[in-house]
Protein backbone atom coordinates (compact mmCIF):
# COMPACT_ATOMS: atom_id res chain seq x y z
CA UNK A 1 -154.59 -76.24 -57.53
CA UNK A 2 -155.90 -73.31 -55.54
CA UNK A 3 -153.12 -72.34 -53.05
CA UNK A 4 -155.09 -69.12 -52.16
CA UNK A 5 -155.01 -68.44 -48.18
CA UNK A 6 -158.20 -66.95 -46.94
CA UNK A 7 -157.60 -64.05 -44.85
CA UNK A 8 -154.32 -63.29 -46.12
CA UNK A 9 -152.99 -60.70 -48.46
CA UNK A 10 -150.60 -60.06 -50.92
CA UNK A 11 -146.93 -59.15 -49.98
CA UNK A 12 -147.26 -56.42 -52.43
CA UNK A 13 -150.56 -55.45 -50.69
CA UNK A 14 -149.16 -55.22 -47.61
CA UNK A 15 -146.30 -53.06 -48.30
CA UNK A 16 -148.65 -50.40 -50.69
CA UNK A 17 -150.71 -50.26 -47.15
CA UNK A 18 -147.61 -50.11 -44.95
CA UNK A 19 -145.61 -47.27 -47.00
CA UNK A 20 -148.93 -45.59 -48.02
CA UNK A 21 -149.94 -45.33 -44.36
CA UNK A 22 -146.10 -44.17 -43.36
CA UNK A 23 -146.34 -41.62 -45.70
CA UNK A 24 -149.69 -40.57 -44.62
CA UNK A 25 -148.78 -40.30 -40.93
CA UNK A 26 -145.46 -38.44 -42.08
CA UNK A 27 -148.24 -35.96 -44.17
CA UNK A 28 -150.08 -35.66 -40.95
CA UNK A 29 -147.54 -34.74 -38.54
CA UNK A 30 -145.96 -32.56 -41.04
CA UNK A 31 -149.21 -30.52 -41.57
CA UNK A 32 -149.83 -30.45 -37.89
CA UNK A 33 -146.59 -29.21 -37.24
CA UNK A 34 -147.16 -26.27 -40.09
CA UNK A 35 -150.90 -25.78 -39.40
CA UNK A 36 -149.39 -24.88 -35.84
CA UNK A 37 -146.29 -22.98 -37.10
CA UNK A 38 -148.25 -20.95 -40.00
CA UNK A 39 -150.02 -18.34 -37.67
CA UNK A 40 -146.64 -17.59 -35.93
CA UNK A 41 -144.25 -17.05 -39.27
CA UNK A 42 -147.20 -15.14 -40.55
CA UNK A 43 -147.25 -12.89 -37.38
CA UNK A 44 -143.59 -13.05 -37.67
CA UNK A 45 -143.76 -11.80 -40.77
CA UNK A 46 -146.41 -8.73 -40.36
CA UNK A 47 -143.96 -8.10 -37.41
CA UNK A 48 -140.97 -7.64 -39.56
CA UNK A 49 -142.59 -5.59 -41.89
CA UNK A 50 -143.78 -3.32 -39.25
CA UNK A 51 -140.41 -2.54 -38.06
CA UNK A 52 -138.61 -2.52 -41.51
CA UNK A 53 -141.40 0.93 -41.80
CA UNK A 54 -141.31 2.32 -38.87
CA UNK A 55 -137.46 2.24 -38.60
CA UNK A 56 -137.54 4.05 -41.75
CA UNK A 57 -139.63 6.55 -40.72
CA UNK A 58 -138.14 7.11 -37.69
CA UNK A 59 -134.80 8.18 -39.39
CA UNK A 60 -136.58 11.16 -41.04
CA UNK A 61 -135.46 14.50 -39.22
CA UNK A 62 -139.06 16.05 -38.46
CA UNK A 63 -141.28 13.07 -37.34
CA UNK A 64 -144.57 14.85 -36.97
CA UNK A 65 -144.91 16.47 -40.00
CA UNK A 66 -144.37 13.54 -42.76
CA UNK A 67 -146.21 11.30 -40.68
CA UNK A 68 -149.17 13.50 -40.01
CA UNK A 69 -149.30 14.72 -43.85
CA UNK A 70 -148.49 10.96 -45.00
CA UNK A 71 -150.48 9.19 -42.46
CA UNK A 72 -153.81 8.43 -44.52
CA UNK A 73 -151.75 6.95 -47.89
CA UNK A 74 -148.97 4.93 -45.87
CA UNK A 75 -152.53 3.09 -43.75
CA UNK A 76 -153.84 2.90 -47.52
CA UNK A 77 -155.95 -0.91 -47.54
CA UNK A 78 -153.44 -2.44 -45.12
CA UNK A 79 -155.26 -1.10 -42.15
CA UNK A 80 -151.89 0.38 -40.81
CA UNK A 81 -152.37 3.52 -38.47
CA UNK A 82 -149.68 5.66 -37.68
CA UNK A 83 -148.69 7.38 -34.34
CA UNK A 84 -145.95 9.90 -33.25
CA UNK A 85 -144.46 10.42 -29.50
CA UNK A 86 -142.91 13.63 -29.28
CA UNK A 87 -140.09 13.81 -27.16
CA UNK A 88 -141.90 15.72 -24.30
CA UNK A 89 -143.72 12.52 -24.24
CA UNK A 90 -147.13 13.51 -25.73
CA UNK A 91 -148.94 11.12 -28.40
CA UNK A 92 -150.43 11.74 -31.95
CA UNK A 93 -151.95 10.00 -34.83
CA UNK A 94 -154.77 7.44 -35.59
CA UNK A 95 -153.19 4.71 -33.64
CA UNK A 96 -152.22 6.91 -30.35
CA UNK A 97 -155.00 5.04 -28.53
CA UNK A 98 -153.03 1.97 -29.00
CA UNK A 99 -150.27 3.32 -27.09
CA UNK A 100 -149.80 2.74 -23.11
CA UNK A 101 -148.05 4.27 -20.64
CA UNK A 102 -145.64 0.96 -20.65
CA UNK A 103 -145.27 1.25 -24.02
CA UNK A 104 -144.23 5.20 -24.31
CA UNK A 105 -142.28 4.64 -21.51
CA UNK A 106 -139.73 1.93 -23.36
CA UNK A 107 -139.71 4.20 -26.60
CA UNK A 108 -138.91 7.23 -24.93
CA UNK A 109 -136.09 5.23 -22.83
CA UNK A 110 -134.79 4.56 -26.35
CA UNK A 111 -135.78 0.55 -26.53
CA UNK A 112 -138.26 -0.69 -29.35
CA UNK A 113 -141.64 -1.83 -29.03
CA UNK A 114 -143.16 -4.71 -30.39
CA UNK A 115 -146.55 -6.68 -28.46
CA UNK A 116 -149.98 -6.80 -28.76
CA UNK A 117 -152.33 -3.78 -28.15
CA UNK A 118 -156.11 -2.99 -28.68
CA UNK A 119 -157.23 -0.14 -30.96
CA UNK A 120 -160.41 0.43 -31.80
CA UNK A 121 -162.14 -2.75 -29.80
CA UNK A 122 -159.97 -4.60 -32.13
CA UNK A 123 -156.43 -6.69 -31.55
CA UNK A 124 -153.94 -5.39 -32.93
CA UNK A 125 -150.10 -5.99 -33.31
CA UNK A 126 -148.20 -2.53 -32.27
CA UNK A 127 -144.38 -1.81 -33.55
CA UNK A 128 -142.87 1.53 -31.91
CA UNK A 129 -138.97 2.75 -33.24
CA UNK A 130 -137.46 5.31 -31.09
CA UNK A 131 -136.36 8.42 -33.54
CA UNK A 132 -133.18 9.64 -34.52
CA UNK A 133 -133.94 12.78 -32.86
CA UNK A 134 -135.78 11.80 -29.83
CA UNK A 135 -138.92 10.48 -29.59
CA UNK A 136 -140.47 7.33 -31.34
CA UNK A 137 -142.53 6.18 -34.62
CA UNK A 138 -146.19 3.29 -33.36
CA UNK A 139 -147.60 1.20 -36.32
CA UNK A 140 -150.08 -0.89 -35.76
CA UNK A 141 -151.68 -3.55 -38.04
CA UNK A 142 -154.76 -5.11 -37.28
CA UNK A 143 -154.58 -9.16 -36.36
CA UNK A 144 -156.87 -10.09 -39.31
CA UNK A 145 -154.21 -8.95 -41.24
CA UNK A 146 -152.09 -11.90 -39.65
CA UNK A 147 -155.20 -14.41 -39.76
CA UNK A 148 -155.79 -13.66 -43.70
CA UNK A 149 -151.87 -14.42 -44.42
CA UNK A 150 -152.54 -17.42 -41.88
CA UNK A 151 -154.99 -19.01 -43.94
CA UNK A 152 -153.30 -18.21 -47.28
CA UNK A 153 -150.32 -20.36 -45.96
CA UNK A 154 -152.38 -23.09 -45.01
CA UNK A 155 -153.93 -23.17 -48.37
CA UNK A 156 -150.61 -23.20 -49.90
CA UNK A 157 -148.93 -26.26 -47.79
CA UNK A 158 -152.35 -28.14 -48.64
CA UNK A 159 -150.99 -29.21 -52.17
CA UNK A 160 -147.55 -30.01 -51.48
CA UNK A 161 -148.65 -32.22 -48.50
CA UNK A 162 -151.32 -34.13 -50.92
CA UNK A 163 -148.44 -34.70 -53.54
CA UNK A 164 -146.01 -35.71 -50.77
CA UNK A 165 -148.56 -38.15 -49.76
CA UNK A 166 -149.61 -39.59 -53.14
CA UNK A 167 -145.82 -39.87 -54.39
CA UNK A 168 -145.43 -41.93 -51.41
CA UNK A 169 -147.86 -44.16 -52.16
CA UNK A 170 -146.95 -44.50 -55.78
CA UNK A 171 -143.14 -45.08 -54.73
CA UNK A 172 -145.00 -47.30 -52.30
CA UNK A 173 -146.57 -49.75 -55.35
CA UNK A 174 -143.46 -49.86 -57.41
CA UNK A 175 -141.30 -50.69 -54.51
CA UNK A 176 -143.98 -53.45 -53.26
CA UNK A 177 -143.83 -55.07 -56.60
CA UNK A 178 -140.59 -55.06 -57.35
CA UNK A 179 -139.38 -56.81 -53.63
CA UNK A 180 -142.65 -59.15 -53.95
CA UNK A 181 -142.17 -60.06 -57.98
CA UNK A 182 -138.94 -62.16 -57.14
CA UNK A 183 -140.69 -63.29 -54.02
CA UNK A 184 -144.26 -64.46 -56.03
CA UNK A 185 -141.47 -66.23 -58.90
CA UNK A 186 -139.81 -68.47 -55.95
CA UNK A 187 -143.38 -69.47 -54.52
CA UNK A 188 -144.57 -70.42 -57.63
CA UNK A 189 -141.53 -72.66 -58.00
CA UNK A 190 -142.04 -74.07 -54.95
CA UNK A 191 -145.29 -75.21 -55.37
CA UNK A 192 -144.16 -76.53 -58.54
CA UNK A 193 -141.52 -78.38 -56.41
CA UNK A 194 -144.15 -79.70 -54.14
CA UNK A 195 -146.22 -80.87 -56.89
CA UNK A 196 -143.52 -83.53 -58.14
CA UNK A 197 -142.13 -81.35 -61.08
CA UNK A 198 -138.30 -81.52 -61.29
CA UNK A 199 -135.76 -79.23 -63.26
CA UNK A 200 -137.71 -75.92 -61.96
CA UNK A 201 -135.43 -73.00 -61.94
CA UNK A 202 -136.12 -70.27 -59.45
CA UNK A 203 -134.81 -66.91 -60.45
CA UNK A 204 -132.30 -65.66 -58.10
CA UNK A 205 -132.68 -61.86 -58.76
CA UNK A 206 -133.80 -59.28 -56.69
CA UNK A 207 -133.00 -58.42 -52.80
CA UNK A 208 -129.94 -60.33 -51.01
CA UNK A 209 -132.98 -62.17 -49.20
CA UNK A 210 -134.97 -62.86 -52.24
CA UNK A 211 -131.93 -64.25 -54.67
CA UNK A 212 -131.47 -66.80 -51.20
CA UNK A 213 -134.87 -68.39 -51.46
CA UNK A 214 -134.26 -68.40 -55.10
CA UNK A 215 -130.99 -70.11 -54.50
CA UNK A 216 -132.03 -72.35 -51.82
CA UNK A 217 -135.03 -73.30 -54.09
CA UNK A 218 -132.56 -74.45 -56.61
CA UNK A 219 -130.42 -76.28 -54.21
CA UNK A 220 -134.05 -77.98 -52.72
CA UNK A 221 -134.70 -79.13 -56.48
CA UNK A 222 -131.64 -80.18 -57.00
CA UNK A 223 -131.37 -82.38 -54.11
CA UNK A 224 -134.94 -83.48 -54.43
CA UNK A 225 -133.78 -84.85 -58.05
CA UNK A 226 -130.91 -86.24 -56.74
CA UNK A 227 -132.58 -88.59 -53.85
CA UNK A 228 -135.42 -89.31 -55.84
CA UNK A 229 -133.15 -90.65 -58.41
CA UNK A 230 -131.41 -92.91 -55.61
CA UNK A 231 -134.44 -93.81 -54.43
CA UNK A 232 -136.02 -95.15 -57.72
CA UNK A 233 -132.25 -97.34 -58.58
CA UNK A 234 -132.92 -98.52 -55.11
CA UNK A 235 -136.89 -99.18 -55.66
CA UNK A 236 -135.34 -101.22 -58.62
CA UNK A 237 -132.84 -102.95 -57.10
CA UNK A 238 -135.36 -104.14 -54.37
CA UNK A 239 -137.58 -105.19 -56.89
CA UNK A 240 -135.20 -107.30 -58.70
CA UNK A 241 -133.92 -108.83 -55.67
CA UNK A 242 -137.07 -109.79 -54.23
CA UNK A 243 -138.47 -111.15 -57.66
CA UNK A 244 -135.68 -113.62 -57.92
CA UNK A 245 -136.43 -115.71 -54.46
CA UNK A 246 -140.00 -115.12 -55.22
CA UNK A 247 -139.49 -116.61 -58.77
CA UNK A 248 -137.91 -119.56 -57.35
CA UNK A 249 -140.57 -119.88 -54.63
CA UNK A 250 -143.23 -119.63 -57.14
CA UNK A 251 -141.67 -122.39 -59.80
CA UNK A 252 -141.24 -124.86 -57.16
CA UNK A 253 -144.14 -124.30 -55.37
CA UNK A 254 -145.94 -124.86 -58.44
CA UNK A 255 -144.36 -127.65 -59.11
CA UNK A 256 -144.74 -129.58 -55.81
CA UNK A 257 -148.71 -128.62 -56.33
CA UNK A 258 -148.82 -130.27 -59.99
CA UNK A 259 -146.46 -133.65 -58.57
CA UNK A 260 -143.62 -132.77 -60.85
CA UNK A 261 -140.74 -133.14 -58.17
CA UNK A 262 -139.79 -136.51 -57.99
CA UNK A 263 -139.23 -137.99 -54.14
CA UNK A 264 -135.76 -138.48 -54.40
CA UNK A 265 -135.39 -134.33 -55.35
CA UNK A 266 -137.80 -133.53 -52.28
CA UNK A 267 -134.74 -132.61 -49.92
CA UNK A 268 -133.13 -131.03 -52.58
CA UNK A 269 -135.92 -128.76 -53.21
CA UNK A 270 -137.07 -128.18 -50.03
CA UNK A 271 -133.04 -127.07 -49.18
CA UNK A 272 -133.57 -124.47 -51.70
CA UNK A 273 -136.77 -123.37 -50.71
CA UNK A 274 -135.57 -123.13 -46.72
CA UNK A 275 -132.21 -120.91 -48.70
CA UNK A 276 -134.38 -118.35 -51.04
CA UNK A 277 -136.56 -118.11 -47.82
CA UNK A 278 -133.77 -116.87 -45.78
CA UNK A 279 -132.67 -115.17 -48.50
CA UNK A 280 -135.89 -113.01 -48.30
CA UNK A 281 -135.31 -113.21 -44.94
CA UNK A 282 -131.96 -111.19 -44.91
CA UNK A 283 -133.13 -108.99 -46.82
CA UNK A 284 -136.26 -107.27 -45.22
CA UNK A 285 -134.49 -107.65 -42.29
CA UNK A 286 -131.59 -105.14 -43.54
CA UNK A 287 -135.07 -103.11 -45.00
CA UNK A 288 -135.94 -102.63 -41.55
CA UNK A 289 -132.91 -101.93 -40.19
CA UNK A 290 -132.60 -99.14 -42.56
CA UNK A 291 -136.10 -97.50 -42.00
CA UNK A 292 -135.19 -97.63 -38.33
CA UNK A 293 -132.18 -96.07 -38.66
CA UNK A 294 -133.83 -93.47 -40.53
CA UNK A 295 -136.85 -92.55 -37.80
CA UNK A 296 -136.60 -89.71 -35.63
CA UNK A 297 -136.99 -91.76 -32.49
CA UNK A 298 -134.16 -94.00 -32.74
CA UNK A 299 -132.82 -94.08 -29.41
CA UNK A 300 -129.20 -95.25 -28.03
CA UNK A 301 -128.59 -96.97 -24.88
CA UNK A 302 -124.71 -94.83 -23.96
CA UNK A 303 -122.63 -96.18 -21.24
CA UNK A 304 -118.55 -96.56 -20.77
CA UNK A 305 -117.64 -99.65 -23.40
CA UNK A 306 -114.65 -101.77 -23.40
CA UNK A 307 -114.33 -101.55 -27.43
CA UNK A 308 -111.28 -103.88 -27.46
CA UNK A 309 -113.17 -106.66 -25.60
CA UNK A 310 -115.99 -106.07 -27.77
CA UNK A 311 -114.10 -106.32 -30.85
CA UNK A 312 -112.32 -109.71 -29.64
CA UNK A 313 -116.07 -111.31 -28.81
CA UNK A 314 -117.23 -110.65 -32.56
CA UNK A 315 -113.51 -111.76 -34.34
CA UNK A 316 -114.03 -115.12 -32.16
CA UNK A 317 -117.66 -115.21 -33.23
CA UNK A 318 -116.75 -114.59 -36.98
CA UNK A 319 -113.76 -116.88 -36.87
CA UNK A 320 -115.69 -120.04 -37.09
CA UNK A 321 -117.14 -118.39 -40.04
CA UNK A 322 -113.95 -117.51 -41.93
CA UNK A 323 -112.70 -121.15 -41.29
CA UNK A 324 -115.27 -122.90 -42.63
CA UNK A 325 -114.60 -120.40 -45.86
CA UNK A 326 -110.33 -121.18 -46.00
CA UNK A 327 -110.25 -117.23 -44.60
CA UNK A 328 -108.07 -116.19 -42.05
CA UNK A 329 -109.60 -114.02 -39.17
CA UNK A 330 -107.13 -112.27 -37.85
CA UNK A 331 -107.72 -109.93 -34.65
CA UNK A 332 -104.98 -106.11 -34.47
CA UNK A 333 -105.22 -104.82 -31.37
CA UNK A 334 -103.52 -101.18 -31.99
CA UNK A 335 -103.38 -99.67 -28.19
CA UNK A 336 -99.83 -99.53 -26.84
CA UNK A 337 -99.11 -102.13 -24.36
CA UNK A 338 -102.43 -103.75 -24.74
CA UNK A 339 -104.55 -101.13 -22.89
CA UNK A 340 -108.23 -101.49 -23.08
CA UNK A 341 -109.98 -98.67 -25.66
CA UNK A 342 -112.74 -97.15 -24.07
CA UNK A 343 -115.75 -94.63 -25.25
CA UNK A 344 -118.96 -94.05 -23.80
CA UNK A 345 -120.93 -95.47 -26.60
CA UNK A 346 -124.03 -97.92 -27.15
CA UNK A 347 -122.15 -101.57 -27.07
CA UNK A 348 -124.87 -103.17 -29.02
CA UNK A 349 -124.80 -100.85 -31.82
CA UNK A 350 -120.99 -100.83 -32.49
CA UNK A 351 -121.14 -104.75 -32.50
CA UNK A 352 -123.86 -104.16 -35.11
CA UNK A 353 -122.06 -102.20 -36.83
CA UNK A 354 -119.01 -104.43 -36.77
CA UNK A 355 -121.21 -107.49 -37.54
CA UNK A 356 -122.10 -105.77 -40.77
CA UNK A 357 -118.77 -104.84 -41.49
CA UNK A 358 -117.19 -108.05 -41.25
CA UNK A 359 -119.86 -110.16 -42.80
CA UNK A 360 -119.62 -107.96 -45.93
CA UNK A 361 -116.10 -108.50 -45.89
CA UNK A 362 -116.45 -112.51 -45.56
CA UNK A 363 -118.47 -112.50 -48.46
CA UNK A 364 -115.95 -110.88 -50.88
CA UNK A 365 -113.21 -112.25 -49.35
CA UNK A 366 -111.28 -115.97 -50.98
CA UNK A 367 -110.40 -118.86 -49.17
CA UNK A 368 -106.33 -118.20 -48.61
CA UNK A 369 -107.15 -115.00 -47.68
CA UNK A 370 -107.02 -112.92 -44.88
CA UNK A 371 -109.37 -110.62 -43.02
CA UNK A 372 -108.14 -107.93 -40.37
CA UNK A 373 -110.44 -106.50 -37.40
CA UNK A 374 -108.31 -104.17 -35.68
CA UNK A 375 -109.29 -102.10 -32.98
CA UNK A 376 -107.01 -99.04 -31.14
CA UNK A 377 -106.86 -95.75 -29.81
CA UNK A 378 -107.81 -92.47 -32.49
CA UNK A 379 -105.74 -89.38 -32.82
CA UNK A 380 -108.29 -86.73 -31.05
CA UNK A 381 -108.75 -89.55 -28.20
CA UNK A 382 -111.41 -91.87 -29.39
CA UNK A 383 -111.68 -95.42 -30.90
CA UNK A 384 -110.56 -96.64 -33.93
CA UNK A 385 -111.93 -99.73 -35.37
CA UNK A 386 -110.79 -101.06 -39.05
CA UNK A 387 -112.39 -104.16 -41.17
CA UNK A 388 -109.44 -105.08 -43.91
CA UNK A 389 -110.23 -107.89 -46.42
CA UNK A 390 -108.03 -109.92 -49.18
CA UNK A 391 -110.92 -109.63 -51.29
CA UNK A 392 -110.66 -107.67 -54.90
CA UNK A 393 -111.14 -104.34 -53.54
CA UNK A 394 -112.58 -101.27 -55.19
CA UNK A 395 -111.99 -99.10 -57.40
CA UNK A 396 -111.82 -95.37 -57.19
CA UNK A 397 -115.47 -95.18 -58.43
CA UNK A 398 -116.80 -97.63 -56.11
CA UNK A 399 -115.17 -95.93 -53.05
CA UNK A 400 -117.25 -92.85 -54.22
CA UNK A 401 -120.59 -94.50 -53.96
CA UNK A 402 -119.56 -97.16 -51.70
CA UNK A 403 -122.16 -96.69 -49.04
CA UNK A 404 -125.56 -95.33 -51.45
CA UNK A 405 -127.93 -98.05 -50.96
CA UNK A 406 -127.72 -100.98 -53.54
CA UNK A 407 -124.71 -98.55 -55.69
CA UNK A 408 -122.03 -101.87 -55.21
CA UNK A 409 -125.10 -104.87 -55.60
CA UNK A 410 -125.62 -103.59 -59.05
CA UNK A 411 -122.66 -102.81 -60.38
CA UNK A 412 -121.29 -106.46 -59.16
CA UNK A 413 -124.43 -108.77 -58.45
CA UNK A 414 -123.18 -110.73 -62.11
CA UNK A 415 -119.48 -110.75 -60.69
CA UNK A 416 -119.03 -111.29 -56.96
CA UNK A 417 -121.18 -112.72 -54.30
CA UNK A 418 -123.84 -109.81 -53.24
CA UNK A 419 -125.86 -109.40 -50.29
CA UNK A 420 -129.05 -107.12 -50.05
CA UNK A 421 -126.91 -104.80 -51.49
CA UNK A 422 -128.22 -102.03 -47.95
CA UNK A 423 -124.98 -103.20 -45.94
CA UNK A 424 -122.71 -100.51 -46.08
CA UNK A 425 -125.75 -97.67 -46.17
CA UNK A 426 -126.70 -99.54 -42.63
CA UNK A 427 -123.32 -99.55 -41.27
CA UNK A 428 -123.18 -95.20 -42.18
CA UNK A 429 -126.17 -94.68 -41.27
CA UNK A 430 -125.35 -96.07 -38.08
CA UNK A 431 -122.31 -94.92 -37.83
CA UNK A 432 -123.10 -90.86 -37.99
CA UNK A 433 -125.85 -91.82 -35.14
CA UNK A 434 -123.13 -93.05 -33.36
CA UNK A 435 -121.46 -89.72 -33.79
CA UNK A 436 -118.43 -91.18 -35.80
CA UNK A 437 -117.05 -91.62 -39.46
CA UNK A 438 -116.69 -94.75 -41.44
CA UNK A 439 -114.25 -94.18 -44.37
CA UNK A 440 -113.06 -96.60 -47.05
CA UNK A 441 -109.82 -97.14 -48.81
CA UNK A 442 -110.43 -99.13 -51.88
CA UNK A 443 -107.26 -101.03 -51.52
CA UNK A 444 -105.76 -101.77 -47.87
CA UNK A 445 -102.45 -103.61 -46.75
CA UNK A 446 -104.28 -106.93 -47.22
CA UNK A 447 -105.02 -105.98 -51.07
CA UNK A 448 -108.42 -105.62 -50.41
CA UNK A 449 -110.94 -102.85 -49.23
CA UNK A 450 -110.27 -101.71 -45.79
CA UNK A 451 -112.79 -99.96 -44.17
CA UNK A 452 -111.60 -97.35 -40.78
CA UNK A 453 -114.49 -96.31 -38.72
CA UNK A 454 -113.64 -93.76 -35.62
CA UNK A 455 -115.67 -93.09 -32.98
CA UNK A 456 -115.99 -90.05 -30.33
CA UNK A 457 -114.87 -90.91 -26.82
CA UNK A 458 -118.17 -89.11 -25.69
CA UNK A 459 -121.32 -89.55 -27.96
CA UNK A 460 -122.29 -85.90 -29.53
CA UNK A 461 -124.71 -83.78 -27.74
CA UNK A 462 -128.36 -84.18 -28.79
């Protein structure tokens, strides 16, 4: 399958271009920053120089002399031209021109020199020293001098900028691939996942972020496997259950057609038609129960409910029921001094809900024995309601997978009366939309299973 997104790159392709454009942006701004800074540390520099010579010279005892006789070889191919101010303030040497009145003024005050000047037509940087013995020492350099060592720094911060640059991206593609690899890995399990294979392993390496996807990829299998594996028992147990009526149906249907019932069987037959019908009947009505319990837009109708009155309504209702059957339908009301329970909850649903409850209970149940609906006040202030039979109870097991969909049906359709076998999933289901618990206790004071279900005294938010 081709899961390619038009439009869309790669999360490795993405980061190359993000950390690949950082680092060019960082390589821009730091070559701006020494494009700007190079002609100033390499006027800087000339400057230093300048003063380093001229302070030197200016500690010689007889100024005019040595710079006068030295004058041509110290210039040499530097360009650097020499000047003297004698202490009666008059000028000499090849750079003398250079000097201003402004400028022989500070030296001769005893305070060195060091700005721009023009000698020759031509700029020039101009570095006095006062001397030891009065007057001062002028060099002057020419500013192509500083433009030449300009450029060669420029050059030189060229390379290391390119290799800065190209590291960067580099660093950029192995980090890219190694955050994405982990990343690609999980997707590819996913759509594994989403194409019906099972068992898929994601790896959980890499980032913090990426080993979560990987885990939670593991934990989505996992419960995928799970639920489809309840779902196919269930898909089974339907089956079976609906083939059975349906196999009946069939046989006597068939048999009606060909005139192989006798008349005297005809109510006999047509009684167990009417009872497989109703059968069927039950049972996609529990089907439908459940799938609306399931939907998103299942919607409850809240208001204040008197859940000891209702409780009394469906033990009177039921009683009939457990007579007929030799069972004893006994009503516990728990409050102290017989005040009413109330909770803001959806009446109709809770006597659902107890319907279920006790009619799964009547079928388990023996004639002799008893069956409990109690109904009181719970410990954090909401309702309790409990459904306790005399019936054989269940085991540790059973209480385990008590309300899975069609777990109890087949593990005792061959030794106890069954229903659909999607009771108990019904009456959770509709329990946790009713914002409560139902529990079970495999064994309760009547011998039986009792199951306690509580309720909020104000239905959950949302």
């Amino acid at each position: 399958m081709n899961r390619d997104h038009p439009g869309r790159g790669s999360l490795a392709r993405h980061l190359i271009l993000l950390t690949t454009v950082v680092a060019a942006l960082a390589v821009l701004l730091t070559g701006l920053v020494a494009w700007q800074t190079a002609a100033h540390s390499a006027e800087q520099r000339e400057r230093e120089q300048l003063v380093r010579q001229a302070t030197v010279l200016g500690r010689l005892p007889a100024l005019s002399e040595v710079l006068f006789n030295g004058a041509q070889t110290l210039g040499g191919p530097n360009g650097v031209e020499l000047a003297v101010i004698a202490p009666d303030g008059s000028v000499g040497g090849t750079a003398a021109p250079a000097v201003d009145t402004a400028a022989k003024a500070d030296l001769l005050a005893g305070r060195p020199v060091s700005r721009g000047s023009v000698l020759g037509g031509a700029d020039v940087l101009l570095v006095g020293v006062p001397g030891v013995r009065g007057g001062a020492v002028v060099l002057t350099e020419p500013y192509t001098v500083v433009a030449q060592n300009t450029s060669r720094i420029r050059r030189n911060t060229l390379l290391p900028l390119v290799v800065g640059m190209v590291g960067a991206a580099l660093a950029g593609v192995l980090m890219a691939r190694r955050i994405a690899r982990p990343l690609t890995a999980a997707a590819r399990v996913a759509h594994r996942i989403a194409d019906g294979e099972r068992g898929v392993r994601a790896p959980v390496a890499g980032t913090r972020e990426a080993a979560e996807i990987g885990h939670a990829l593991n934990v989505l299998d996992d419960a995928l496997a799970r639920s489809e594996n309840r779902q196919r028992d269930f898909l089974l147990s339907v089956s079976h259950e609906l083939r059975t009526p349906l196999t009946a149906l069939q046989g006597y249907a068939e048999a009606l057609a060909d005139g192989l019932i006798e008349p005297e069987r005809l109510p006999e037959v047509g009684a167990t038609l009417s009872g497989e019908t109703r059968r069927l009947d039950r049972f996609l009505d529990d089907l439908l129960a459940l799938a609306r319990l399931e939907g998103h837009d299942f919607r409850l109708e809240v208001a204040e409910t008197d859940l000891t009155a209702l409780v009394a309504e469906a033990a009177a209702f039921w009683a009939g029921h457990g007579a007929r059957n030799g069972v004893d339908l006994r009503l516990e009301r728990l409050a102290p001094d017989g005040a009413p329970v109330l909770a803001d909850t959806d009446a109709f649903r809770v006597r659902q809900l107890v319907d279920g409850l006790v009619q799964n209970a009547l079928r388990v149940t023996p004639s002799g024995r008893p069956l409990v609906l109690a109904v009181g006040p719970a410990a954090d202030g909401g309702a309790r309601l409990q459904v306790r039979d005399g019936g054989p109870g269940l085991t540790d097991e059973d209480v385990r997978v008590a309300f899975d969909s069609g777990a109890l049906h087949r593990r005792y359709r061959a030794t106890r009366p069954v229903g659909s076998g999607l009771g108990l999933a019904i009456a959770h289901r509709l329990t946790g939309l009713l914002g409560g618990t139902v529990t079970v206790d495999g064994h309760g004071p009547e011998g039986g299973a009792s199951f306690t279900v509580t309720l909020p005294a104000t239905p959950a938010a949302g």
